[in-house]
C-alpha atoms as a PDB file:
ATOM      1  CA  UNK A   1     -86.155 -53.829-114.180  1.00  0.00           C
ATOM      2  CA  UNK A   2     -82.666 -54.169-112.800  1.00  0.00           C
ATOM      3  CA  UNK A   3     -82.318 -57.906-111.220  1.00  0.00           C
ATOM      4  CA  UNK A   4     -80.363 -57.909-108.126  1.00  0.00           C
ATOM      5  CA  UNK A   5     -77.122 -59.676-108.294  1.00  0.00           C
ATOM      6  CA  UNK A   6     -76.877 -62.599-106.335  1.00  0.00           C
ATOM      7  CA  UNK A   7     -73.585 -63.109-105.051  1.00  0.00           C
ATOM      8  CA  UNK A   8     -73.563 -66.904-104.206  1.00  0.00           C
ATOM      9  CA  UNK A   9     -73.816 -67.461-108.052  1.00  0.00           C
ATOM     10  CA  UNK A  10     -70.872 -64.938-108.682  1.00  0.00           C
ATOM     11  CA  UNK A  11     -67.313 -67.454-109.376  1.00  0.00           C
ATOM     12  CA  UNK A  12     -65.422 -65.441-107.439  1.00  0.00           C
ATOM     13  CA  UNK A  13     -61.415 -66.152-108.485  1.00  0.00           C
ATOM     14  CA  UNK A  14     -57.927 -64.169-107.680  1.00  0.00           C
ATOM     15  CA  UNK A  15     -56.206 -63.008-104.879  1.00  0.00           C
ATOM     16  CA  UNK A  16     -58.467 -62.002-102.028  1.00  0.00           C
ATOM     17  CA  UNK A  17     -61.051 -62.414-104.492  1.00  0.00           C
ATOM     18  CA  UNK A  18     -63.516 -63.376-101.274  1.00  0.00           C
ATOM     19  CA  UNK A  19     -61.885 -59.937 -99.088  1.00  0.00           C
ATOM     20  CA  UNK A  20     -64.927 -58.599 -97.775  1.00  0.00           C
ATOM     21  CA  UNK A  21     -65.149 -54.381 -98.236  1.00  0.00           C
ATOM     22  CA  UNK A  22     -67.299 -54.320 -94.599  1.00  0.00           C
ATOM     23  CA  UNK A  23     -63.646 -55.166 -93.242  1.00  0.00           C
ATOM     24  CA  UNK A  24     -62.974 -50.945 -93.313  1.00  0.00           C
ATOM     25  CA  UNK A  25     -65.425 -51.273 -90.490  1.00  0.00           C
ATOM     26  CA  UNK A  26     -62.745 -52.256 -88.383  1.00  0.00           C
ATOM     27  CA  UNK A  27     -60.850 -49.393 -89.232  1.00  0.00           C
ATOM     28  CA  UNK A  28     -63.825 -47.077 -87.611  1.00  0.00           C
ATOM     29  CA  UNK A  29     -64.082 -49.339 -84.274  1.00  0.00           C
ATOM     30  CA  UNK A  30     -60.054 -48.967 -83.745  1.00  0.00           C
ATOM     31  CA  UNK A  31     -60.346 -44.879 -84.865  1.00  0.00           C
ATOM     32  CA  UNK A  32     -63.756 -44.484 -82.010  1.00  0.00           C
ATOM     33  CA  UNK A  33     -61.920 -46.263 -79.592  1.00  0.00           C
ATOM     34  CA  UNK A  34     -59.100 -44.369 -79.948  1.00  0.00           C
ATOM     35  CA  UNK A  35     -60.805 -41.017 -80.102  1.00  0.00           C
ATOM     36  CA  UNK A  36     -62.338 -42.239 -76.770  1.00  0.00           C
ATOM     37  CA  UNK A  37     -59.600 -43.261 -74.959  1.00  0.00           C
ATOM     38  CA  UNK A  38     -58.117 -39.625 -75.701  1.00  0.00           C
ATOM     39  CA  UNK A  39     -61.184 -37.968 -74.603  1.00  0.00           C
ATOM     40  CA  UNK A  40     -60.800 -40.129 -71.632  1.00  0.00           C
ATOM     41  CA  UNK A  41     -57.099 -39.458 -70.832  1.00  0.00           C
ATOM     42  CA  UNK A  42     -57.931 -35.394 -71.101  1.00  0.00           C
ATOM     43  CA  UNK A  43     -61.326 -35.621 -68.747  1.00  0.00           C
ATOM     44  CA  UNK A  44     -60.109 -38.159 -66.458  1.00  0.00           C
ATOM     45  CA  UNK A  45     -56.302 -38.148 -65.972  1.00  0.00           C
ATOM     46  CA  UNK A  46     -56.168 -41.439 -67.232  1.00  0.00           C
ATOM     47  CA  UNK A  47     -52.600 -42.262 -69.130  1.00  0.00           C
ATOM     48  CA  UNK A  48     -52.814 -41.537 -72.650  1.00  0.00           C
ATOM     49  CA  UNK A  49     -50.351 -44.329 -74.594  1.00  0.00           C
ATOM     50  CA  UNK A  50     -53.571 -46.638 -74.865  1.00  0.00           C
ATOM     51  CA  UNK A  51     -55.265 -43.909 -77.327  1.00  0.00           C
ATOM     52  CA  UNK A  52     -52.327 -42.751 -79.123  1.00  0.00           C
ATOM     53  CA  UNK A  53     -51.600 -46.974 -79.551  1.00  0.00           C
ATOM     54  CA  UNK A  54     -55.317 -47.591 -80.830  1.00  0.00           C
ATOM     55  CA  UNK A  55     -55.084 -44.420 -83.445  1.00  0.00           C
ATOM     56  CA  UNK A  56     -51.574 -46.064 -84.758  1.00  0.00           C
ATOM     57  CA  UNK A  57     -53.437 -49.256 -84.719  1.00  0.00           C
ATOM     58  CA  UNK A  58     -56.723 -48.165 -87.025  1.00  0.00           C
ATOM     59  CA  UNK A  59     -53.708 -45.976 -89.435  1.00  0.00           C
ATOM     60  CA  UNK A  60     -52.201 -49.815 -89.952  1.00  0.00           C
ATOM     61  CA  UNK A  61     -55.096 -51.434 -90.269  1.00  0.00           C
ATOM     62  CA  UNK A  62     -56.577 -48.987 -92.957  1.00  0.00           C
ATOM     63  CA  UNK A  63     -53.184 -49.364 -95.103  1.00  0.00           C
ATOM     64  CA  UNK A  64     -53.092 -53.043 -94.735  1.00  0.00           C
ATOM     65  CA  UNK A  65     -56.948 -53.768 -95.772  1.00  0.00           C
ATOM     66  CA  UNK A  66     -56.450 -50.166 -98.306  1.00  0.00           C
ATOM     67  CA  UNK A  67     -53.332 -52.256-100.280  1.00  0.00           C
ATOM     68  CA  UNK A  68     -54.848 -55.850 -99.745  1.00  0.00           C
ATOM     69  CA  UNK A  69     -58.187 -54.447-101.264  1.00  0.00           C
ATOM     70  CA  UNK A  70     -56.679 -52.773-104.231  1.00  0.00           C
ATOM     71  CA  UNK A  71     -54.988 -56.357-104.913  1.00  0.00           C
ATOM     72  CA  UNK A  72     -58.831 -57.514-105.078  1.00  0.00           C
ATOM     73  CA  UNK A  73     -59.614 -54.823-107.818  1.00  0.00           C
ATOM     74  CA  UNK A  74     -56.879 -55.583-109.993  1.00  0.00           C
ATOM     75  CA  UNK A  75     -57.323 -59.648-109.729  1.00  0.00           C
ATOM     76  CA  UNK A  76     -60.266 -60.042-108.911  1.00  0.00           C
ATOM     77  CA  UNK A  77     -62.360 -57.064-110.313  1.00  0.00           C
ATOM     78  CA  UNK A  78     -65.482 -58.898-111.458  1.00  0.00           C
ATOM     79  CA  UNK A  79     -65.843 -60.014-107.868  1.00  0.00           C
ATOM     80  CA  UNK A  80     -65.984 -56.279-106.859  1.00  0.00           C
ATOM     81  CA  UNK A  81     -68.150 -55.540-109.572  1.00  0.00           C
ATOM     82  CA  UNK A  82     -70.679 -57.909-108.113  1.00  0.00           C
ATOM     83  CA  UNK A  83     -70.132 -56.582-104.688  1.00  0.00           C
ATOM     84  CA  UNK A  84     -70.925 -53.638-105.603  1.00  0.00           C
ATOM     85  CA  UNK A  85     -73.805 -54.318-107.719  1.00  0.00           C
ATOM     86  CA  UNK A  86     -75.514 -56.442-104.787  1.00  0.00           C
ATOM     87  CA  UNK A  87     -78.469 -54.151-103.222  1.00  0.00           C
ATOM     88  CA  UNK A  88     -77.127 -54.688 -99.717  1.00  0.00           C
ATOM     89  CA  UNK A  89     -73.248 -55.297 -99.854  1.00  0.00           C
ATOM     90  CA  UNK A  90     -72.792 -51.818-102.346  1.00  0.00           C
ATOM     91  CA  UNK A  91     -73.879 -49.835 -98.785  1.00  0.00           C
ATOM     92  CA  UNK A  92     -70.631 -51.325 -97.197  1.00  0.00           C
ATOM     93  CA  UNK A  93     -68.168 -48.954 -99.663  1.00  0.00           C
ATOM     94  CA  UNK A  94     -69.342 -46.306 -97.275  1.00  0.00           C
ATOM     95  CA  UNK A  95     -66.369 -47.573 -94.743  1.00  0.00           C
ATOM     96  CA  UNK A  96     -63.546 -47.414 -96.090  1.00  0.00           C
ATOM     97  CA  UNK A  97     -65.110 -43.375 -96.503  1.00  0.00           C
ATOM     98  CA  UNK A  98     -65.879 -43.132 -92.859  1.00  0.00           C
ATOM     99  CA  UNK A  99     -62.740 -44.311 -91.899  1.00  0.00           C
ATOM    100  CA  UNK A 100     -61.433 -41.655 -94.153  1.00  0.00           C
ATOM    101  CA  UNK A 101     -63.722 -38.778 -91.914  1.00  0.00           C
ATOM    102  CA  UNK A 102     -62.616 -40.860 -88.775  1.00  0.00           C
ATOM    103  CA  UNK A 103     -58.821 -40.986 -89.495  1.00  0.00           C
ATOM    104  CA  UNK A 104     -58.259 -36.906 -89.575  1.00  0.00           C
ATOM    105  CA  UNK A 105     -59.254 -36.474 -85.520  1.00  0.00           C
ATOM    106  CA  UNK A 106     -56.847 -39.522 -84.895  1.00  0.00           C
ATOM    107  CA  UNK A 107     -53.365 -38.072 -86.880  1.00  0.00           C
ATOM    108  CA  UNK A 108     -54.367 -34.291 -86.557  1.00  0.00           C
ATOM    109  CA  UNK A 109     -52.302 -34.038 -83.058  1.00  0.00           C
ATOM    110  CA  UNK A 110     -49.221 -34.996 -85.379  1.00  0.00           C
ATOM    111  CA  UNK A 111     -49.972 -33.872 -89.030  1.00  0.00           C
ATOM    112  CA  UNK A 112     -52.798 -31.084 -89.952  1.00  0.00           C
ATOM    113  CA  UNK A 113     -52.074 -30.945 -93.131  1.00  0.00           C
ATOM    114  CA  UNK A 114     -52.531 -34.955 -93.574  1.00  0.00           C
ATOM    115  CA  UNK A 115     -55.560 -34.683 -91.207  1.00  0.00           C
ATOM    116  CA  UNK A 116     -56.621 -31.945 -93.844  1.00  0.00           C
ATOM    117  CA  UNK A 117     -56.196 -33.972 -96.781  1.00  0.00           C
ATOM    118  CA  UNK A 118     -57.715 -37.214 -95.382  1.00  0.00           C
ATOM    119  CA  UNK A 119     -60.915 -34.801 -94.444  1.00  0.00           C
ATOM    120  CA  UNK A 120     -61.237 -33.571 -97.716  1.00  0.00           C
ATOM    121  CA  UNK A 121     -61.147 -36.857 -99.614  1.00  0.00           C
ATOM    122  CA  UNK A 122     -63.185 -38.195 -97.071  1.00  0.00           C
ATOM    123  CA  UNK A 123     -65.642 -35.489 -97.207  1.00  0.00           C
ATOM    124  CA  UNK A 124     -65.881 -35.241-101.177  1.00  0.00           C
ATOM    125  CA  UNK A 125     -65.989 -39.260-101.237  1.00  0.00           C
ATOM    126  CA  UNK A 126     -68.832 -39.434 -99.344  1.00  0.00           C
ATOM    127  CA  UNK A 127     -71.251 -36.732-100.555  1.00  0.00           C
ATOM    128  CA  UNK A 128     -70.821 -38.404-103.880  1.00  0.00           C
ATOM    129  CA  UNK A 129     -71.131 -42.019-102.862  1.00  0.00           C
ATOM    130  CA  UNK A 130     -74.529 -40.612-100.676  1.00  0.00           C
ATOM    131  CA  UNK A 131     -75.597 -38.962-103.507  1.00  0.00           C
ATOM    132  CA  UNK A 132     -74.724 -42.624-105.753  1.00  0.00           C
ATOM    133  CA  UNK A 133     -76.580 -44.606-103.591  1.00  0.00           C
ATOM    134  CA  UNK A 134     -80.084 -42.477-103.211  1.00  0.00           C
ATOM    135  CA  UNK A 135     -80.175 -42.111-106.546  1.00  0.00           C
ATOM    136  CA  UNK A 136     -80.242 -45.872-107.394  1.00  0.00           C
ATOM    137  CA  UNK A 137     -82.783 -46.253-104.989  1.00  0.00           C
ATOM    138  CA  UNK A 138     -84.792 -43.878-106.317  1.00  0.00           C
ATOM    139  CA  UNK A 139     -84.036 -45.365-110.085  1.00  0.00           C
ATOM    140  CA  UNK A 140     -83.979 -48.872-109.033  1.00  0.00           C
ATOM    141  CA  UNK A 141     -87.542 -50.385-107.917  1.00  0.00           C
ATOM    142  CA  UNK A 142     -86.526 -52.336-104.362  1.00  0.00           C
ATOM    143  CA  UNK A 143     -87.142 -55.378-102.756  1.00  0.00           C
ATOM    144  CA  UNK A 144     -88.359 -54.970 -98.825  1.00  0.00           C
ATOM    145  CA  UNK A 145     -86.086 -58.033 -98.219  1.00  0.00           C
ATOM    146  CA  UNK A 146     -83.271 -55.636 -98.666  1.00  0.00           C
ATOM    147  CA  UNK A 147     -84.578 -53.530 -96.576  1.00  0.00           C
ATOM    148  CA  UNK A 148     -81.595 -54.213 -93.710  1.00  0.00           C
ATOM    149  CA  UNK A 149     -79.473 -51.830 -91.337  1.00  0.00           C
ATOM    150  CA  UNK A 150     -76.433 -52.185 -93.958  1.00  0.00           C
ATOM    151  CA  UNK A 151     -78.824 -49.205 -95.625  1.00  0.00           C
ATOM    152  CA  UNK A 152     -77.759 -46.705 -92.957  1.00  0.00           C
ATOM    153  CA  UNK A 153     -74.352 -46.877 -93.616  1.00  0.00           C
ATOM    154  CA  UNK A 154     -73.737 -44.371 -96.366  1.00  0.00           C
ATOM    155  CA  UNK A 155     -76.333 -41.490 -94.602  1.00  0.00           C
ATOM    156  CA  UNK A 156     -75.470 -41.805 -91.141  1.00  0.00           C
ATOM    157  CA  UNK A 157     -71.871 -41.319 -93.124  1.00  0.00           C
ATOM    158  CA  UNK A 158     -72.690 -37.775 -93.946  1.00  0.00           C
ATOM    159  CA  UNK A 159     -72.906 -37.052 -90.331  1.00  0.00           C
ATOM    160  CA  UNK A 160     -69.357 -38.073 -89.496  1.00  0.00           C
ATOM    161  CA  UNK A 161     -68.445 -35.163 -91.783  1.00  0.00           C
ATOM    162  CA  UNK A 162     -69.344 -32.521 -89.137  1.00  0.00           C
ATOM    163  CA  UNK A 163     -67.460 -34.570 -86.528  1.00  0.00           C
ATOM    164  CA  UNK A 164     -63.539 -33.071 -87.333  1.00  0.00           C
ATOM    165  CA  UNK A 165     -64.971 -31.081 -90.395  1.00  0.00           C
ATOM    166  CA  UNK A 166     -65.551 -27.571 -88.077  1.00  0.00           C
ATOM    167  CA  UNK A 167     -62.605 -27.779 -86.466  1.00  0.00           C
ATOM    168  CA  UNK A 168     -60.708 -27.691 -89.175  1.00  0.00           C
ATOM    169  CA  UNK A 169     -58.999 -24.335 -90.465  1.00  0.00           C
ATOM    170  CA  UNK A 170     -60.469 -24.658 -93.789  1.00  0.00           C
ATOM    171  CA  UNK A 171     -62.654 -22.086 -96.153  1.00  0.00           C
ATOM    172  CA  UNK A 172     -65.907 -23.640 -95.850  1.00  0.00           C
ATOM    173  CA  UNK A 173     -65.416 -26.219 -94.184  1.00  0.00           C
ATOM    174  CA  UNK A 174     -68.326 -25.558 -91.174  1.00  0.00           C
ATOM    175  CA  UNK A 175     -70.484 -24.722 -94.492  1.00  0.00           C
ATOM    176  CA  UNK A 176     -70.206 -28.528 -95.584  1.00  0.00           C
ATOM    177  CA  UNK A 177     -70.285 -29.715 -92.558  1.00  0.00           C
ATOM    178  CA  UNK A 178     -73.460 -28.255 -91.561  1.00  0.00           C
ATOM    179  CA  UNK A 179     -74.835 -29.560 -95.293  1.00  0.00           C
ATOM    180  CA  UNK A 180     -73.449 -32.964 -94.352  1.00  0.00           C
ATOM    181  CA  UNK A 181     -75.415 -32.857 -90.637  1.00  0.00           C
ATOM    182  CA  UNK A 182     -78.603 -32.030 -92.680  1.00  0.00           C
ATOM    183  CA  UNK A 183     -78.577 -34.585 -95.448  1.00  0.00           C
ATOM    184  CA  UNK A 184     -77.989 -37.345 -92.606  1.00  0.00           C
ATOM    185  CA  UNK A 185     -80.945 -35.490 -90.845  1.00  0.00           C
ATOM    186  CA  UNK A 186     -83.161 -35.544 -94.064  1.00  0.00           C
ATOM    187  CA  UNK A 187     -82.676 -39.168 -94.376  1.00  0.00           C
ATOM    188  CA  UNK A 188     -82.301 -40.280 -91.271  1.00  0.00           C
ATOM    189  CA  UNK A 189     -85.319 -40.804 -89.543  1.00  0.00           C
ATOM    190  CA  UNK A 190     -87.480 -42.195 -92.968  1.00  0.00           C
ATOM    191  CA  UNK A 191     -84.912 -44.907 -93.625  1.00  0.00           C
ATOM    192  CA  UNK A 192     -84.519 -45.989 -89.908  1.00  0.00           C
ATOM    193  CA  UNK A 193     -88.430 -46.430 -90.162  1.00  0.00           C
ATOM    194  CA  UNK A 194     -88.321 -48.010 -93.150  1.00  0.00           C
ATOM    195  CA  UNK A 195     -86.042 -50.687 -91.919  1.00  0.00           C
ATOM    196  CA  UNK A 196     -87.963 -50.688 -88.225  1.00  0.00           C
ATOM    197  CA  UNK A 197     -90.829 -51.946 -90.508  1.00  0.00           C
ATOM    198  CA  UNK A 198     -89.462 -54.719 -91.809  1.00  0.00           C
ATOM    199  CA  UNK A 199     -89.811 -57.085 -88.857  1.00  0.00           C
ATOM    200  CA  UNK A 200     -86.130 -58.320 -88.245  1.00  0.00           C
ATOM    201  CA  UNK A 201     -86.493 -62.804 -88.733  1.00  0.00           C
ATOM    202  CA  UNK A 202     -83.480 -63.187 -86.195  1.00  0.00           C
ATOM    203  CA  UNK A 203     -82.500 -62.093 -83.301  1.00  0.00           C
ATOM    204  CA  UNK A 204     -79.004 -61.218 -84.806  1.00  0.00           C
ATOM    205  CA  UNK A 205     -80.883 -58.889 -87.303  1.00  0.00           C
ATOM    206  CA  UNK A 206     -82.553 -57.081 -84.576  1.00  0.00           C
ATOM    207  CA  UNK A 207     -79.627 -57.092 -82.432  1.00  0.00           C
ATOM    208  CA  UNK A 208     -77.540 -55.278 -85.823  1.00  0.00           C
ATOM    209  CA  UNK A 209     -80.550 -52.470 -86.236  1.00  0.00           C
ATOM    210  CA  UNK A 210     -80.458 -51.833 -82.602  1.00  0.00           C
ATOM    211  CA  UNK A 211     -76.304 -51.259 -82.367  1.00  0.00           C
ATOM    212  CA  UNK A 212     -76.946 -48.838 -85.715  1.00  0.00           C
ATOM    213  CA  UNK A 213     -80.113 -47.343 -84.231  1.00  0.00           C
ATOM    214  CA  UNK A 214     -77.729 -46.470 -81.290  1.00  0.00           C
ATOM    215  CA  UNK A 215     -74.650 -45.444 -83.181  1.00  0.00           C
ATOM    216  CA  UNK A 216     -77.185 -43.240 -85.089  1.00  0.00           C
ATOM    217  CA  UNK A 217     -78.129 -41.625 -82.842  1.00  0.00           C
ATOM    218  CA  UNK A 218     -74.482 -41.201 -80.664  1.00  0.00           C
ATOM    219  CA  UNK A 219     -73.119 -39.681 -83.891  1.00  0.00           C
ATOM    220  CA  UNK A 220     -76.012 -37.233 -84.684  1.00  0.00           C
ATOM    221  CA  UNK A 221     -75.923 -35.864 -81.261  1.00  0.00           C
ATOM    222  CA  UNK A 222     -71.951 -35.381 -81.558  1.00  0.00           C
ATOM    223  CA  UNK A 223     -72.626 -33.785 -84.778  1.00  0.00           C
ATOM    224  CA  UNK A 224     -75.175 -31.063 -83.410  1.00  0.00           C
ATOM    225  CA  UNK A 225     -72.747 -30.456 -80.336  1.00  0.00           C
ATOM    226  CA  UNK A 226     -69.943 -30.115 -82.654  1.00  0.00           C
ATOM    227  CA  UNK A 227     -71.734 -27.469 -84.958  1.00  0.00           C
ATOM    228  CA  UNK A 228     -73.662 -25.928 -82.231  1.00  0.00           C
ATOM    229  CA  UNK A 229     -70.147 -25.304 -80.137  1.00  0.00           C
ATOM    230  CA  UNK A 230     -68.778 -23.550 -83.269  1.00  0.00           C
ATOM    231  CA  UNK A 231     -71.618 -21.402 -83.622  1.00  0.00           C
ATOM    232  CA  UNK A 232     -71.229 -20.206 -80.104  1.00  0.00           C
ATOM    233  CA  UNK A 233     -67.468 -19.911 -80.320  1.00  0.00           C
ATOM    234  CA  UNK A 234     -66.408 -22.895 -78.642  1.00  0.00           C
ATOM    235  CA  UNK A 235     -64.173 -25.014 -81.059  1.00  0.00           C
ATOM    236  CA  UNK A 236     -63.222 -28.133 -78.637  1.00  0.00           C
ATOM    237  CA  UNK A 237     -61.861 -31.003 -80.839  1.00  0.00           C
ATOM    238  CA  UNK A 238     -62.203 -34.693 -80.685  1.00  0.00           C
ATOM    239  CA  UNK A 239     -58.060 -34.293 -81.489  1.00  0.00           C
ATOM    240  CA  UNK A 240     -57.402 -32.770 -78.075  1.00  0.00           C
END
């Protein structure tokens, strides 16, 4: 059986060599709050620089950490090799991915065919590293210590697919978009209790599993709006 890799006895050397990959998370904050702001601007009059400044600050942020993290993998790459054999810290590739499905709504006012592109890597990135990930669990016997919200991260990924995905002029694009909606559905709800039953030691644990429960569950209804809108003709964009 596969031990897990402890990363405290990894000699981590090189530039950056210690450059967490959970940094992309940033990247989605500064892309939601931007996207939000927008929303805001549209519903409620408000002025609109504040979203358009957020979306150009998530773009920088995303090429900064995107260069600074491919100077990791060239100096340091057994340190990423270790982070991503570690049963916990592998689920954190998924942001850099979701920041990929994130980016699209924020430069599509500007650029549809880089919103297009950025969708479609996104998209293809994330099916496969879902598809990765399940199937080392399911090869891979694992330890209910690892059980942690850091698990959610690359199915509740699937779901940001349908977000932008639909409203995109793309051949079969609402097709994968729907699939994406339904593999975060299928696993879902059996992983979140799965983790619910593994009583959180700190209150910083539970805190974490409660701010993914939510975002969970924000993004999953977005996704069924989203879809369900198309279906019925009405094709209202996070972009607008």
């Amino acid at each position: 059986m596969t031990q897990p890799v402890d990363s405290a006895q990894i000699v981590q050397t090189g530039r950056l060599a210690y450059l967490p990959v959970s940094l992309f998370g940033s990247v989605m904050g500064f892309s939601g709050l931007a996207l939000a702001w927008r929303l805001a601007a549209t519903e409620f009059g408000l002025s609109g620089w504040m979203g358009e400044a957020l979306g150009l600050v998530a773009g920088c942020v995303f090429v900064l950490l995107t260069l600074c993290y491919a100077i990791k993998c060239i100096g340091s790459s057994g340190a990423v090799r270790a982070e991503f054999a570690h049963p916990v810290a592998v689920n954190f590739f998924g942001t850099p991915i979701i920041a990929f499905l994130l980016l699209p709504a924020v430069v599509a006012p500007y650029s549809v065919l880089l919103s297009k592109a950025l969708w479609m890597i996104g998209t293809v990135s994330m099916l496969a590293f879902a598809w990765l990930i399940v199937s080392r669990w399911m090869s891979v016997r694992q330890q209910v210590v690892h059980a942690t919200p850091a698990w959610m991260i690359p199915i509740v990924g699937t779901l940001n697919i349908s977000i932008v995905g639909v409203t995109l002029d793309l051949p079969g694009a609402a097709a994968v978009s729907a699939f994406g909606l339904a593999v975060g559905l299928f696993f879902a709800i059996p992983l979140f209790t799965m983790i619910l039953s593994h009583q959180p030691s700190w209150p910083a644990q539970a805190l974490a599993l409660a701010v993914l429960a939510f975002a969970t569950l924000v993004i999953l209804s977005m996704s069924v709006q989203t879809i369900a809108g198309i279906a019925r003709g009405e094709q209202r964009a996070l972009t607008l």
